[in-house]
C-alpha atoms as a PDB file:
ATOM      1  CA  UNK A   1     -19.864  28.793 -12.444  1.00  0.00           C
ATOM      2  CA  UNK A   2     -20.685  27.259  -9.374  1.00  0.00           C
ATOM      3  CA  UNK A   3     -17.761  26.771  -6.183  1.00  0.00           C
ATOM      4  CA  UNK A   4     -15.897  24.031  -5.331  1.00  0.00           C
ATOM      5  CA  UNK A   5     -17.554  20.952  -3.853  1.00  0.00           C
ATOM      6  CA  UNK A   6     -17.484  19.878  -0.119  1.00  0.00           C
ATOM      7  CA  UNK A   7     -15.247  16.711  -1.379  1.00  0.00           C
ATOM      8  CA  UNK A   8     -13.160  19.267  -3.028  1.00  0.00           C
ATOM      9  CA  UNK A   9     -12.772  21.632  -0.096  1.00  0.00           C
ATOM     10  CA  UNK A  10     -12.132  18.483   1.975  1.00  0.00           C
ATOM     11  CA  UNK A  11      -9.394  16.989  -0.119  1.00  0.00           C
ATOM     12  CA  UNK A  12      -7.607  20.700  -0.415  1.00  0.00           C
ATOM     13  CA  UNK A  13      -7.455  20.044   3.510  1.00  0.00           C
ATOM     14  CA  UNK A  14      -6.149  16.960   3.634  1.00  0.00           C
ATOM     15  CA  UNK A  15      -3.317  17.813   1.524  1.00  0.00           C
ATOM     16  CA  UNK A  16      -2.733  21.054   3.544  1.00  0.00           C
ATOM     17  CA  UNK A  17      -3.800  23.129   0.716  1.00  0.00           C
ATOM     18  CA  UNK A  18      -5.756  26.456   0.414  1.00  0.00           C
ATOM     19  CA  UNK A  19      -7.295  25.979  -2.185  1.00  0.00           C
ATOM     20  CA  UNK A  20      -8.809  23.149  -4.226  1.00  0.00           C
ATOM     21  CA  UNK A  21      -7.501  21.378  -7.341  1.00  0.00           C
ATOM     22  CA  UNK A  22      -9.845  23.068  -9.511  1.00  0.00           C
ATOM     23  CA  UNK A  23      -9.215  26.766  -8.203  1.00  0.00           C
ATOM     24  CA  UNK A  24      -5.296  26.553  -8.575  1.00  0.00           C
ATOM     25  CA  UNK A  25      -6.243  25.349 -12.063  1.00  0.00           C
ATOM     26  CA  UNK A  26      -8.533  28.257 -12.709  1.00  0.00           C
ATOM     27  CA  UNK A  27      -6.204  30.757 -11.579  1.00  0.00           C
ATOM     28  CA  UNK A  28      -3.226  28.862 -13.780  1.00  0.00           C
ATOM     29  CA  UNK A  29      -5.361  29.074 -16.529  1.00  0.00           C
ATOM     30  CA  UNK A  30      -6.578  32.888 -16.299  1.00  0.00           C
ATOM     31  CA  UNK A  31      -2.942  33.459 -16.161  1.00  0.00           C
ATOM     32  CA  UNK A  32      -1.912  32.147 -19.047  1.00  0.00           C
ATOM     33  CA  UNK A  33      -4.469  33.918 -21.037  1.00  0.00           C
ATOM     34  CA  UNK A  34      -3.432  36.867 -19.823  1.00  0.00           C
ATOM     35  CA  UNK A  35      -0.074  36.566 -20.799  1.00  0.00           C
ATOM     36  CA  UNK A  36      -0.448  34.556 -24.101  1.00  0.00           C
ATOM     37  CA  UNK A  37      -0.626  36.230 -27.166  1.00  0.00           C
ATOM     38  CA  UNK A  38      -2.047  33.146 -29.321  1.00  0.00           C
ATOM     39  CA  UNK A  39      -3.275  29.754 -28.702  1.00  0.00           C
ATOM     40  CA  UNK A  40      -0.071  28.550 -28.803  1.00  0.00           C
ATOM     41  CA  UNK A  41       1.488  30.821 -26.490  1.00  0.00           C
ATOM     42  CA  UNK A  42      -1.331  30.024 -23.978  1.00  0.00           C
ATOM     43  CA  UNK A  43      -0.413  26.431 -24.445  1.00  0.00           C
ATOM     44  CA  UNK A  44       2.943  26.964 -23.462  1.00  0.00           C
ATOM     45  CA  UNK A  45       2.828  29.574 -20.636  1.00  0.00           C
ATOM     46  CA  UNK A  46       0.743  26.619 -19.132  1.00  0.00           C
ATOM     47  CA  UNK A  47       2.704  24.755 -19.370  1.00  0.00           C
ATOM     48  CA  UNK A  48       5.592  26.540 -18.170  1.00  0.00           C
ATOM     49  CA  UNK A  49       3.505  27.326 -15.132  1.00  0.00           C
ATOM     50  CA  UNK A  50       3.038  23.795 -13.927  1.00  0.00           C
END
């Protein structure tokens, strides 16, 4: 898994964020797997969490 890119890391700035696109989408996603008991619930806990 390699890190985010420089264009990455530069757009996160530019929107004020602190963290890029694809690491808020990471952590959504490790969430949800966490929490879901089935494919479906993962679906929907993503959902649910933006």
């Amino acid at each position: 898994m390699t890190g985010p890119s420089q264009a990455e890391q530069e757009k996160a700035l530019r929107r004020g964020a602190e963290e890029t696109s694809r690491e808020w989408l990471r952590r959504q996603v490790r969430a949800a797997a966490v929490q879901a008991r089935d494919a479906e619930a993962f679906v929907s806990v993503l959902a649910d969490r933006g």
